[in-house]
C-alpha atoms as a PDB file:
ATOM      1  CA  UNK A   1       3.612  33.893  -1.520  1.00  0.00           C
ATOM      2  CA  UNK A   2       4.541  30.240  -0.870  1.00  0.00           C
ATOM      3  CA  UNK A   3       3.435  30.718   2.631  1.00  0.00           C
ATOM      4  CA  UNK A   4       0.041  31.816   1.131  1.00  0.00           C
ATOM      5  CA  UNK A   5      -0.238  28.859  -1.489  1.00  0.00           C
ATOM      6  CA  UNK A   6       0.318  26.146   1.326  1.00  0.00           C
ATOM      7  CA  UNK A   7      -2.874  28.122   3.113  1.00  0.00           C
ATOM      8  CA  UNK A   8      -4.863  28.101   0.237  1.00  0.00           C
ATOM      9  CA  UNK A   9      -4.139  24.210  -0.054  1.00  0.00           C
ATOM     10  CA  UNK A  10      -4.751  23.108   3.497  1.00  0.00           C
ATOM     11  CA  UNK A  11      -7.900  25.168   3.627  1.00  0.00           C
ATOM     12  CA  UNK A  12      -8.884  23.186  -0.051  1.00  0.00           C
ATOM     13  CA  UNK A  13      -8.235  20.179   1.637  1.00  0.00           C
ATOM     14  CA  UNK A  14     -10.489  20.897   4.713  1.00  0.00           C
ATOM     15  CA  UNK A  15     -13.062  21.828   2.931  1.00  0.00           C
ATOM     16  CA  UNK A  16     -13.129  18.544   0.262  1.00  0.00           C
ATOM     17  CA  UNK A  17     -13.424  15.992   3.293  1.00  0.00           C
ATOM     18  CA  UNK A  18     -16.745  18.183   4.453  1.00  0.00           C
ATOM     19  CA  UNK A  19     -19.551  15.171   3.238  1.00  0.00           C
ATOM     20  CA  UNK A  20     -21.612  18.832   1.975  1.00  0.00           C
ATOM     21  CA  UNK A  21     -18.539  19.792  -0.570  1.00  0.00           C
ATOM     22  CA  UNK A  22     -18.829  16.053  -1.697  1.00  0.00           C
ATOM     23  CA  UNK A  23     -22.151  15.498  -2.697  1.00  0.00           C
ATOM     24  CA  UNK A  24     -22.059  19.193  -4.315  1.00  0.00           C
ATOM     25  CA  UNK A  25     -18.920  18.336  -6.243  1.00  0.00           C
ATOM     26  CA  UNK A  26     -20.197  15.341  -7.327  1.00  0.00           C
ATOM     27  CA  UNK A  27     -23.448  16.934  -8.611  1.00  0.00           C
ATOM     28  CA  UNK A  28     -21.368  19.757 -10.564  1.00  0.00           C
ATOM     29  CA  UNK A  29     -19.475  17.175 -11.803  1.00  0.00           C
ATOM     30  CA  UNK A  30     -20.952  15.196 -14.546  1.00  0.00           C
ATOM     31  CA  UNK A  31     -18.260  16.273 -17.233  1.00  0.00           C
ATOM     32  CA  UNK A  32     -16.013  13.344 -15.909  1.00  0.00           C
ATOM     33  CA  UNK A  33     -15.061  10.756 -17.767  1.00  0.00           C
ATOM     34  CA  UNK A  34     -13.170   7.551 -17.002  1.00  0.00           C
ATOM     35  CA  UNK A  35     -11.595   5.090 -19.980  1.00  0.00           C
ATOM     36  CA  UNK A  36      -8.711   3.360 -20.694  1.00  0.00           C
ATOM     37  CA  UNK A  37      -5.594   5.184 -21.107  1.00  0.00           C
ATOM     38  CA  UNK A  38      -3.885   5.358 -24.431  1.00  0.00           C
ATOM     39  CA  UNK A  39      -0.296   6.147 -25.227  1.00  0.00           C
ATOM     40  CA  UNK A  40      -0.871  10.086 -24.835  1.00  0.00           C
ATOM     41  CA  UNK A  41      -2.550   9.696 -21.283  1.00  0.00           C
ATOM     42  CA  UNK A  42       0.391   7.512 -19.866  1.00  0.00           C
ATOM     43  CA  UNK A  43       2.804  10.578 -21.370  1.00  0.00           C
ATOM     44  CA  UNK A  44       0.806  12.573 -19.519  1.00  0.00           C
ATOM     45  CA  UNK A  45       0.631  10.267 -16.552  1.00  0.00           C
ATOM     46  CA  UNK A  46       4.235  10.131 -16.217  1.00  0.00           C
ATOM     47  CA  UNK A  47       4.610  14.212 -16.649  1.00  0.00           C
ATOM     48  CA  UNK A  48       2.190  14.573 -14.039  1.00  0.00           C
ATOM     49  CA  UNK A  49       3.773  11.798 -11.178  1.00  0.00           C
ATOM     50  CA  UNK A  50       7.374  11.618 -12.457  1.00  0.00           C
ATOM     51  CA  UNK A  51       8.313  14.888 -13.555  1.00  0.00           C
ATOM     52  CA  UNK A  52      12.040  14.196 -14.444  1.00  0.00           C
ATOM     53  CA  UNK A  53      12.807  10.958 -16.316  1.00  0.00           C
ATOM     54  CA  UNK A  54      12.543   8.766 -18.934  1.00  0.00           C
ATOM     55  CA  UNK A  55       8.723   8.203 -20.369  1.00  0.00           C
ATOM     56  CA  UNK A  56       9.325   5.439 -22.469  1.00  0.00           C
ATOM     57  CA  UNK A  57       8.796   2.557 -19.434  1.00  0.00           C
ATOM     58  CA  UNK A  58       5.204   4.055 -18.994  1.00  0.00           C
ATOM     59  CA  UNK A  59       4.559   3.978 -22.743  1.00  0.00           C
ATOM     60  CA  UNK A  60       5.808   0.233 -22.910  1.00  0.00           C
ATOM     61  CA  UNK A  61       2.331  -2.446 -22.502  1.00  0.00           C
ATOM     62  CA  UNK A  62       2.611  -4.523 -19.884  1.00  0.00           C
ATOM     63  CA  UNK A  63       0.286  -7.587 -20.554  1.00  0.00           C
ATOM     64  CA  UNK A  64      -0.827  -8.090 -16.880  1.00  0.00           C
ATOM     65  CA  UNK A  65      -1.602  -3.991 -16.661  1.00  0.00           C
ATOM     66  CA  UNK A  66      -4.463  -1.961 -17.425  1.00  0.00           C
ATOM     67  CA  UNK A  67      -4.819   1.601 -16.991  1.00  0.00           C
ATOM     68  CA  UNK A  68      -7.187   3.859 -16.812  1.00  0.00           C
ATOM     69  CA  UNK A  69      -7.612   7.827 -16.539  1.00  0.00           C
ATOM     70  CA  UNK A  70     -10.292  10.384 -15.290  1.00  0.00           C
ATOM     71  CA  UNK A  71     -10.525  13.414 -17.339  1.00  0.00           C
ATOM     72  CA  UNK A  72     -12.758  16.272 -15.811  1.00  0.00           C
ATOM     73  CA  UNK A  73     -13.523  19.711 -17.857  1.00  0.00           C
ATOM     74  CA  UNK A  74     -11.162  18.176 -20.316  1.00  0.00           C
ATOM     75  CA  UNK A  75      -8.411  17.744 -18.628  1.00  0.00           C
ATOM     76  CA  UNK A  76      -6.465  14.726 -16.609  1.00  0.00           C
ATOM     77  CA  UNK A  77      -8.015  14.660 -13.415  1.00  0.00           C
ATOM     78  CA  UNK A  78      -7.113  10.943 -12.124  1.00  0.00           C
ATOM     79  CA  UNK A  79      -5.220   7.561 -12.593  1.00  0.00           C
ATOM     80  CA  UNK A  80      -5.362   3.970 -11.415  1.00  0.00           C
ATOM     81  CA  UNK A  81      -4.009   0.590 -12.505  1.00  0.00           C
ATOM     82  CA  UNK A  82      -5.229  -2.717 -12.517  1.00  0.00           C
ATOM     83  CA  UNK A  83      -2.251  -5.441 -12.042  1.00  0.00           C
ATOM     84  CA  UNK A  84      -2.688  -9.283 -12.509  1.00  0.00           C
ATOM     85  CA  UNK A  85      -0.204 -10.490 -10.810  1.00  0.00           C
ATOM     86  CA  UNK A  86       0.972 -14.612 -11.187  1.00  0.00           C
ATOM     87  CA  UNK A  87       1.496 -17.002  -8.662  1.00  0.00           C
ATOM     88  CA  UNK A  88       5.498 -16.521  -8.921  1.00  0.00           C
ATOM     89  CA  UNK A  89       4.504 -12.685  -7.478  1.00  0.00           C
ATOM     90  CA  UNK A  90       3.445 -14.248  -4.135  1.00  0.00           C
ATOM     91  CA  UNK A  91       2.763 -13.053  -1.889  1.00  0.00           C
ATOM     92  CA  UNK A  92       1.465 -10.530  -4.580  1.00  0.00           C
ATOM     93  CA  UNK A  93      -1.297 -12.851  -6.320  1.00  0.00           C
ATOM     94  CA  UNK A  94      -4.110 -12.165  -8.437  1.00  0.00           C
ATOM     95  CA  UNK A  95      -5.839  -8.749  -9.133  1.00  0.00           C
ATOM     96  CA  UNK A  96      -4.914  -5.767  -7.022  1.00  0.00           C
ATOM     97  CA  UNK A  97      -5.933  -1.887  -7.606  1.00  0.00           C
ATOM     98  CA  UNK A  98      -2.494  -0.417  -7.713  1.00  0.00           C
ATOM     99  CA  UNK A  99      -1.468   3.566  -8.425  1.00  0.00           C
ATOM    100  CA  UNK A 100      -5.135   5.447  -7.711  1.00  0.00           C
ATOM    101  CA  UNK A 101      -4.239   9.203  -8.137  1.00  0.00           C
ATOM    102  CA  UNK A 102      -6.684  11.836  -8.080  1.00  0.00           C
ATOM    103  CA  UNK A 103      -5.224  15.327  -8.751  1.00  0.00           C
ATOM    104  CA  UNK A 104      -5.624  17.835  -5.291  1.00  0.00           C
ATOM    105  CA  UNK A 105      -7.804  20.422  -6.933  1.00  0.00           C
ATOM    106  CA  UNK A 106     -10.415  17.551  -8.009  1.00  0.00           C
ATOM    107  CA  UNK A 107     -10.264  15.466  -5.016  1.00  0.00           C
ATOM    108  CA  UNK A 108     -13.946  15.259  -3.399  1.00  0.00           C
ATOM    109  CA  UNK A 109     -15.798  14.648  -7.013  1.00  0.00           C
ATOM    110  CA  UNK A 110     -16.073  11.447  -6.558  1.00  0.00           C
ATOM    111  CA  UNK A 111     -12.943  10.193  -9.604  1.00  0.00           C
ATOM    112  CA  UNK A 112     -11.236   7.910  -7.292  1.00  0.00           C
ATOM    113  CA  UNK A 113     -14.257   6.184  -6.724  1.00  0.00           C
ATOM    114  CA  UNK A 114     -15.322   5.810 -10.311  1.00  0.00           C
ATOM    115  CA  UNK A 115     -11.594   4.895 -11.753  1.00  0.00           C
ATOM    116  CA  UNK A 116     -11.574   2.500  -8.272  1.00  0.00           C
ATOM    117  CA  UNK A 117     -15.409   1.400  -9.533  1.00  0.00           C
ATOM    118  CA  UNK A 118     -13.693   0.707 -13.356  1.00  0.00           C
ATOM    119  CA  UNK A 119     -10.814  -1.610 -11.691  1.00  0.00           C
ATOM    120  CA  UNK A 120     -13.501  -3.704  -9.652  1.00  0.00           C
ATOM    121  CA  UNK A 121     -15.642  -4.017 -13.131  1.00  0.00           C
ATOM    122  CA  UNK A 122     -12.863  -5.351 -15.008  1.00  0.00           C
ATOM    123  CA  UNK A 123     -11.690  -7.593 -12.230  1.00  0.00           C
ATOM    124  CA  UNK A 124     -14.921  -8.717 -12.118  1.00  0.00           C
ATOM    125  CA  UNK A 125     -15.776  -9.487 -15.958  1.00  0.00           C
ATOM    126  CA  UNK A 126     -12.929 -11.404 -15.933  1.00  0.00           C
ATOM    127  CA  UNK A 127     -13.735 -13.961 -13.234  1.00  0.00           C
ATOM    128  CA  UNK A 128     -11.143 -12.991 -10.231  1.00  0.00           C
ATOM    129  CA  UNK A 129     -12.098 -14.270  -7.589  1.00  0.00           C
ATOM    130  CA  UNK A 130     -10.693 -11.636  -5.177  1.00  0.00           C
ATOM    131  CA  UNK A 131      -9.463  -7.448  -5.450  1.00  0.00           C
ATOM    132  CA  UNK A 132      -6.590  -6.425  -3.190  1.00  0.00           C
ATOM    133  CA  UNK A 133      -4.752  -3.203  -2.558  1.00  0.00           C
ATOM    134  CA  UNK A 134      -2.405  -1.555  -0.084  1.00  0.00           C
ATOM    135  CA  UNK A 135      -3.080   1.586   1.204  1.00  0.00           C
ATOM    136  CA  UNK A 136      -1.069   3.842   4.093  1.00  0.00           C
ATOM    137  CA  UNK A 137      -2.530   3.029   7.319  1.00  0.00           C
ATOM    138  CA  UNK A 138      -2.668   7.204   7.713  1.00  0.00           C
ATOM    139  CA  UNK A 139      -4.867   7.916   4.685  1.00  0.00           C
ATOM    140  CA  UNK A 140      -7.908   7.600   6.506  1.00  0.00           C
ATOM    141  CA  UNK A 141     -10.008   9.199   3.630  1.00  0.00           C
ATOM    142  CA  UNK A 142      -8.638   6.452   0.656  1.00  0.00           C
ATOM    143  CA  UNK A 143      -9.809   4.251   3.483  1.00  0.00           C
ATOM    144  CA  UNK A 144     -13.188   5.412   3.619  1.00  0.00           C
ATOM    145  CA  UNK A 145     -13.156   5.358   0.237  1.00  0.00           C
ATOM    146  CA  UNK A 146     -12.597   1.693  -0.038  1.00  0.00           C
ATOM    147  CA  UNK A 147     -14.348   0.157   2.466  1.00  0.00           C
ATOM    148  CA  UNK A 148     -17.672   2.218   1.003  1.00  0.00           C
ATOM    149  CA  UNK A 149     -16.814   0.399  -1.956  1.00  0.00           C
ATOM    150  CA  UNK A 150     -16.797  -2.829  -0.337  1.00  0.00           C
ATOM    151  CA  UNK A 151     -13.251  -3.802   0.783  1.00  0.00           C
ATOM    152  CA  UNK A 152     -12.074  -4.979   4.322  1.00  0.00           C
ATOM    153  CA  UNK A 153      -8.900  -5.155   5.885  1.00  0.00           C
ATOM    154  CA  UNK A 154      -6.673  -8.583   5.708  1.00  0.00           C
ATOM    155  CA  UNK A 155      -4.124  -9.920   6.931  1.00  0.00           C
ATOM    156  CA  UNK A 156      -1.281 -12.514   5.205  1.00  0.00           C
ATOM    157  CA  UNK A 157       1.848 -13.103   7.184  1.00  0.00           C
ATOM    158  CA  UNK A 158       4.086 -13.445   4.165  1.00  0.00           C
ATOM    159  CA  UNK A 159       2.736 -10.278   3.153  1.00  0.00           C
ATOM    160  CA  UNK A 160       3.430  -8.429   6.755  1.00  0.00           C
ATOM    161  CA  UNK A 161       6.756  -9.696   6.557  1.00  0.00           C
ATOM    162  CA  UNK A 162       7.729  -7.110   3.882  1.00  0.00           C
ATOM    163  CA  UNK A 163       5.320  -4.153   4.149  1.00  0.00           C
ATOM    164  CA  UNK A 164       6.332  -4.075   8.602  1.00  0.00           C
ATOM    165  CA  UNK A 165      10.271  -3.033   7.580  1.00  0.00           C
ATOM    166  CA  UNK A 166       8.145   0.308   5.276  1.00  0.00           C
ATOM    167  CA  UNK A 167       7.565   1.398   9.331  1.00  0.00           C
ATOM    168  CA  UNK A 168      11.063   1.649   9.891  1.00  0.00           C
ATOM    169  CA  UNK A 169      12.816   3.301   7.086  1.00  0.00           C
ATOM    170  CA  UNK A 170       9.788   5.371   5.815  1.00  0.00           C
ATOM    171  CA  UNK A 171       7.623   6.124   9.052  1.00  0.00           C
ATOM    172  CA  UNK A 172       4.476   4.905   7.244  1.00  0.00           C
ATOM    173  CA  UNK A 173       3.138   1.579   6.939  1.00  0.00           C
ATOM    174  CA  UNK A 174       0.570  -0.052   4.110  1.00  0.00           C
ATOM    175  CA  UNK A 175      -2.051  -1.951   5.047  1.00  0.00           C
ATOM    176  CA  UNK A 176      -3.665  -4.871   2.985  1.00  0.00           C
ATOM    177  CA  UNK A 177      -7.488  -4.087   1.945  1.00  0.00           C
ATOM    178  CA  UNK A 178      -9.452  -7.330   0.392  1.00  0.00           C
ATOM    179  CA  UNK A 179     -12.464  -7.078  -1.718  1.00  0.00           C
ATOM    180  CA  UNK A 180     -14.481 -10.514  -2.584  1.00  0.00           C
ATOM    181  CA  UNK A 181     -15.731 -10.064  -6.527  1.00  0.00           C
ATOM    182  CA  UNK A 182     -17.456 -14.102  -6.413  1.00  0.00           C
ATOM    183  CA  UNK A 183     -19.373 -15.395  -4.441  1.00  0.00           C
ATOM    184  CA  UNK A 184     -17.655 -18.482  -2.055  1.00  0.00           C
ATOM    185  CA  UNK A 185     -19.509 -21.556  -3.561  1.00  0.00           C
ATOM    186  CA  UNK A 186     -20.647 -24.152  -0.871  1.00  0.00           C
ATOM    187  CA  UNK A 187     -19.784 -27.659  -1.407  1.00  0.00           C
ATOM    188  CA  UNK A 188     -22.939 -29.569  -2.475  1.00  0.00           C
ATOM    189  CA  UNK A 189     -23.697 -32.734  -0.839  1.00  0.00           C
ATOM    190  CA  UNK A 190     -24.652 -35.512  -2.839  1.00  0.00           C
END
């Protein structure tokens, strides 16, 4: 039976990176909904991505945090964070899109792209200048998905520093992804 379940999975996944299974799933799709998450959707959140331990952390606000979730058909479908992080953080500074989580069965309906869209609006309404993220080098679809939303790859050597040891003890390695929000203003000459 488990044998059959880990078939039925791959073949799922297969089948949601074909670009035809996308832009069906994203027309039967319209009952999605992203929002902010309230204290029942971060209970849920934490049942869903931590099943053993304590919920009360994930209930707790965090002023520098937003969440939001993706319900689809009524049910939680996605997650993703927004984290404003101070200059003391470095080399973790300003905005980054943290935590995106799309639940297997609804990957390919376009949610991460609309909970990734929410985190760039935000950013953006509140004048950051710049969205980051780190991503596993091997998750080629996430990938896609953010450079069609506009970010590129960067580099920072203080950040390098501590996501080259991941390679080592995990096998995987993050990658920095930039997105600009402002435009660069030009000095004016005078």
């Amino acid at each position: 039976m488990k044998r059959l379940h880990v078939l039925a999975g791959s073949a799922l996944c297969r089948m949601q990176s074909l670009p035809l299974y996308r832009r069906i799933g994203q027309r039967v799709a319209p009952g999605t909904t992203v929002r902010e998450a309230t204290a029942p959707d971060k209970l849920a959140v934490h049942r869903w991505l931590n099943r053993i331990g304590d919920p009360t952390p994930a209930l707790q606000g965090k002023p520098n945090v937003t969440e939001w979730v993706a319900e689809y058909r009524s049910q939680l479908a996605g997650f993703v964070q927004l984290v404003r992080h101070p200059p003391e953080h470095y080399p973790y500074v300003g905005n980054w899109l943290f935590a995106l989580h799309v639940k297997s069965i609804c990957r390919g309906l376009g949610i991460g792209q609309a909970l990734s869209e929410a985190v760039i609006e935000r950013s953006r309404a509140e004048g950051a200048p710049t969205l980051d993220l780190l991503v596993y080098e091997d998750n080629l679809r996430a990938i896609d998905l953010y450079r069609k939303l506009g970010f590129e790859m960067y580099s920072n050597p203080d950040l390098e520093a501590q996501l080259e040891p991941e390679r080592a003890s995990s096998g995987r390695r993050r990658v920095a992804m930039r997105k600009r929000l402002a435009a660069l203003e030009l000095p004016t000459r005078t």
